[in-house]
PDB file of N, CA and C in Angstrom:
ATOM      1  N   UNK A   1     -17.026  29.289  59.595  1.00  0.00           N
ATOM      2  CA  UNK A   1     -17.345  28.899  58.229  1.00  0.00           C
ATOM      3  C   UNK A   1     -17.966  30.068  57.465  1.00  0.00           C
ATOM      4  N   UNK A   2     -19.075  30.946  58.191  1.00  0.00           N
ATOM      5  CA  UNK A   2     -19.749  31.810  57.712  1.00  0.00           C
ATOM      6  C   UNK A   2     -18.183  33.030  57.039  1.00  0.00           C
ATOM      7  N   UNK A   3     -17.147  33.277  57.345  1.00  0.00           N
ATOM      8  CA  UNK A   3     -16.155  34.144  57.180  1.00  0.00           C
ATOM      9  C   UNK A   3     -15.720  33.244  55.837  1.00  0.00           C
ATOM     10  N   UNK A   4     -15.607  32.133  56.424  1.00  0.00           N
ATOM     11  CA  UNK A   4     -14.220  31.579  54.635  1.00  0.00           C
ATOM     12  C   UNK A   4     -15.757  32.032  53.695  1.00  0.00           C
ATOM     13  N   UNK A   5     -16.861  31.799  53.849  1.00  0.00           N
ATOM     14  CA  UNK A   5     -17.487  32.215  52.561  1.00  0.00           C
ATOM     15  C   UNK A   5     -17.916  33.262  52.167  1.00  0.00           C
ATOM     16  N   UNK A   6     -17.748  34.728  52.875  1.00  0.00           N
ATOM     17  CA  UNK A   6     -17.710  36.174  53.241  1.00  0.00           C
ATOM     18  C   UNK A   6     -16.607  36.288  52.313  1.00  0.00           C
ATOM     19  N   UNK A   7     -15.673  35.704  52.496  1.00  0.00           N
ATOM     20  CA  UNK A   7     -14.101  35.935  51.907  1.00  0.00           C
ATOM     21  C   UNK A   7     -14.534  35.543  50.728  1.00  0.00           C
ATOM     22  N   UNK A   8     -14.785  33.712  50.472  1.00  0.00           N
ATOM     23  CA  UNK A   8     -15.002  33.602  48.898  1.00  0.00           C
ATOM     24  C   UNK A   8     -15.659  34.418  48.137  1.00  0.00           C
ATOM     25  N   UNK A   9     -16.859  35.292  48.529  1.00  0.00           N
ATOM     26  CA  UNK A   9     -17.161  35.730  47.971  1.00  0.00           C
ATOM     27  C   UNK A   9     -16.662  37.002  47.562  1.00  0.00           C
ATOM     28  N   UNK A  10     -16.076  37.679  48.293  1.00  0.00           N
ATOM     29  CA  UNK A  10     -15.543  38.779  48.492  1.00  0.00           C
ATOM     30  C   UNK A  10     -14.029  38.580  47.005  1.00  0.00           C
ATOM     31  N   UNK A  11     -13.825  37.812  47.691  1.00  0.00           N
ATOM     32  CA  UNK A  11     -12.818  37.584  45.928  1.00  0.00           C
ATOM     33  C   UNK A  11     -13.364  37.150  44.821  1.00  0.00           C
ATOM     34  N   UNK A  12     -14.312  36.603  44.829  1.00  0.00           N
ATOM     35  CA  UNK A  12     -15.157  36.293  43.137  1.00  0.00           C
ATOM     36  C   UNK A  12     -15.147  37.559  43.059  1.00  0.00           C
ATOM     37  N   UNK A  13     -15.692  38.482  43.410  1.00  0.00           N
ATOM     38  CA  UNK A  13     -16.462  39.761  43.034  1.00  0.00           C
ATOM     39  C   UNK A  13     -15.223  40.327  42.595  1.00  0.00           C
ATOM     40  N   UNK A  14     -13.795  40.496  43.328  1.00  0.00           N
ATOM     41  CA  UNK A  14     -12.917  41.214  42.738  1.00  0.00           C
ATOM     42  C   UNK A  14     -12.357  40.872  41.713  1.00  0.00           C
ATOM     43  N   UNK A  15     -12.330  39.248  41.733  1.00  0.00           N
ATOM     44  CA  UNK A  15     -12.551  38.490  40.307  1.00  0.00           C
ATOM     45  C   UNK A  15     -13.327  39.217  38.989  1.00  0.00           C
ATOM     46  N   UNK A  16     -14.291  39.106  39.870  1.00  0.00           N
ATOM     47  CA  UNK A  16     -15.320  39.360  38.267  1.00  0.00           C
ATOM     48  C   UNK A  16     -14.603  41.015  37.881  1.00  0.00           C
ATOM     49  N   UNK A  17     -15.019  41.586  39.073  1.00  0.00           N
ATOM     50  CA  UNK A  17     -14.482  43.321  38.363  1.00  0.00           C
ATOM     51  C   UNK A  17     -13.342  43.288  37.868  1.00  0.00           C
ATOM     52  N   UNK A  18     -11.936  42.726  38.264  1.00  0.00           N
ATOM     53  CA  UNK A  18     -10.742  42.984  37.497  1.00  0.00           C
ATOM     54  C   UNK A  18     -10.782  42.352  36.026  1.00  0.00           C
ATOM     55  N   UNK A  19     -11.982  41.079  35.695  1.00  0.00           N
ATOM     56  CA  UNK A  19     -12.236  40.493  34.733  1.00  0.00           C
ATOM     57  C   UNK A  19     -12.718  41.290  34.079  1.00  0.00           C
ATOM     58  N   UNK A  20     -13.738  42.008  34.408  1.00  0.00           N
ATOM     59  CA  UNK A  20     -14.530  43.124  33.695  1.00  0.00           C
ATOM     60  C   UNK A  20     -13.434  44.115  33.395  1.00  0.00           C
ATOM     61  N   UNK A  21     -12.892  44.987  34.231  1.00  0.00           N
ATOM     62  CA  UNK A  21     -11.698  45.537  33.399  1.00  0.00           C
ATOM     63  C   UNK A  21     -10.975  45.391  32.595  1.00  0.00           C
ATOM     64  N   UNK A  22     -10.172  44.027  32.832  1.00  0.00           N
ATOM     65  CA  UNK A  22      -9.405  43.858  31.442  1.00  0.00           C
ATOM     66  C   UNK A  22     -10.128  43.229  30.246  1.00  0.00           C
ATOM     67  N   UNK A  23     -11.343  42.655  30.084  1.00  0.00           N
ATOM     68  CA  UNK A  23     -11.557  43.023  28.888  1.00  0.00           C
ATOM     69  C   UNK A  23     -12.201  43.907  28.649  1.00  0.00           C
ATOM     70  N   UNK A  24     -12.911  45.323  29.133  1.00  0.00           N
ATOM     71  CA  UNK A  24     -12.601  46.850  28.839  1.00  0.00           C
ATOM     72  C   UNK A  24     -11.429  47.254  27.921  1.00  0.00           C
ATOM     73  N   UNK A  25     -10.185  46.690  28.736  1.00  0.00           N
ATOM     74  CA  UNK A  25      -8.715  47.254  28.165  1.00  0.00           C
ATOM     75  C   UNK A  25      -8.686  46.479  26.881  1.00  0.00           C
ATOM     76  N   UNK A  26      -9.189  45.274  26.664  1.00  0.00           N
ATOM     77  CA  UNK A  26      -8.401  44.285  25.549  1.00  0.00           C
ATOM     78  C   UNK A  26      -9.929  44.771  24.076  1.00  0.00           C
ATOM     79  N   UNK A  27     -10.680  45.021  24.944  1.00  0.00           N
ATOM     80  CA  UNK A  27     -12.062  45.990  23.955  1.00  0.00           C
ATOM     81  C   UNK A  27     -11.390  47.155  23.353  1.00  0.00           C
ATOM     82  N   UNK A  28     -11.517  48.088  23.782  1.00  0.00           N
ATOM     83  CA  UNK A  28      -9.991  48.904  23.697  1.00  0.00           C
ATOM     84  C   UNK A  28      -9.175  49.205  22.661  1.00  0.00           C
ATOM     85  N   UNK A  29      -8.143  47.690  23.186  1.00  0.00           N
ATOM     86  CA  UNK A  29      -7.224  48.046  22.628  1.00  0.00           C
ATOM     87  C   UNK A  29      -7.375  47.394  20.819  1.00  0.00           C
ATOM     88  N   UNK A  30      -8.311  46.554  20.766  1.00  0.00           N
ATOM     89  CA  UNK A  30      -9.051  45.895  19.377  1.00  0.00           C
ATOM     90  C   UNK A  30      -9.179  46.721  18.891  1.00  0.00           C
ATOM     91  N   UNK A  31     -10.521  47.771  19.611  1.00  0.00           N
ATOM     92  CA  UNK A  31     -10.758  49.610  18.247  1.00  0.00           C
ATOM     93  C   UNK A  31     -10.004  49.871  17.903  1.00  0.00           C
ATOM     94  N   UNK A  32      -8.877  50.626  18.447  1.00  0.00           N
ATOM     95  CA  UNK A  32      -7.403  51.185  18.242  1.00  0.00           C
ATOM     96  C   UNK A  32      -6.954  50.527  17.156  1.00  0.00           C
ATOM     97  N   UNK A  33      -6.592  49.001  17.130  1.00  0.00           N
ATOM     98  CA  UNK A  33      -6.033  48.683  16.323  1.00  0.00           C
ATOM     99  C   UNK A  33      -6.651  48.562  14.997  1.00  0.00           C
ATOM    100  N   UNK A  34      -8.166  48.099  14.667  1.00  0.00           N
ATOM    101  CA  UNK A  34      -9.021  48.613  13.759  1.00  0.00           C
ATOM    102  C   UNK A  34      -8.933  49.954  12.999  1.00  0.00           C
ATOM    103  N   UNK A  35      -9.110  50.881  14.505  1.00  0.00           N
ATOM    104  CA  UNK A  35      -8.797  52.313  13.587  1.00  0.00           C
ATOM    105  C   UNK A  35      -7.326  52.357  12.707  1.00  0.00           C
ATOM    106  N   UNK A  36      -6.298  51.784  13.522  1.00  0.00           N
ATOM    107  CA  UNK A  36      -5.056  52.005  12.795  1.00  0.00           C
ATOM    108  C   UNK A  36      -5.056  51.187  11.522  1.00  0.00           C
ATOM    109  N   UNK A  37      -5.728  50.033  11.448  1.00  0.00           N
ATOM    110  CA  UNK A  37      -6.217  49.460  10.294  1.00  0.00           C
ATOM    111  C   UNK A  37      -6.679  49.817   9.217  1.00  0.00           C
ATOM    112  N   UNK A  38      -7.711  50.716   9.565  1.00  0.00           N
ATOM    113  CA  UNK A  38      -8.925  51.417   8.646  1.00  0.00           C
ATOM    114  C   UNK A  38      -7.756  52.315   8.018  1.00  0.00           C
ATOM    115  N   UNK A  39      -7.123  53.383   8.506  1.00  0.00           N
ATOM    116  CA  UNK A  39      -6.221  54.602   8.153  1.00  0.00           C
ATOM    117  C   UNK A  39      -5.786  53.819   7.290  1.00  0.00           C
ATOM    118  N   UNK A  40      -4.598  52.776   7.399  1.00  0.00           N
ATOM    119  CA  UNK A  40      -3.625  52.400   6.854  1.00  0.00           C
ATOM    120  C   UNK A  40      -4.617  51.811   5.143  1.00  0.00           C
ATOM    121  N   UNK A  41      -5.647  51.531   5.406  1.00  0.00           N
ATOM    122  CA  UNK A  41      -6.565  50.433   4.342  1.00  0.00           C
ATOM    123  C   UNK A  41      -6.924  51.729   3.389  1.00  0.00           C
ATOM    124  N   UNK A  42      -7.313  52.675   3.667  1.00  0.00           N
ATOM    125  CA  UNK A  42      -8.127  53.524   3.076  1.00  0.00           C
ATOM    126  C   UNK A  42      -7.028  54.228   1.884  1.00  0.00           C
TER     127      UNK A  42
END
């Protein structure tokens, strides 16, 4: 039992970090499109 919850946890965590990455990427990719916004507005 002590292993399946070694494991669960072991995948939340990669959970959370790949979660944390992509919204890094989707943070990102919002500025970008802002900046291309701003250019085009100005």
């Amino acid at each position: 039992m002590d292993g399946l919850r070694v494991e669960l946890t072991e995948t939340q965590e990669t959970v959370d970090y790949l979660s944390g990455k992509n919204l890094q990427h989707e943070k990102r990719k919002s500025e970008n499109l802002l900046k291309k916004l701003n250019i085009f507005h100005d």
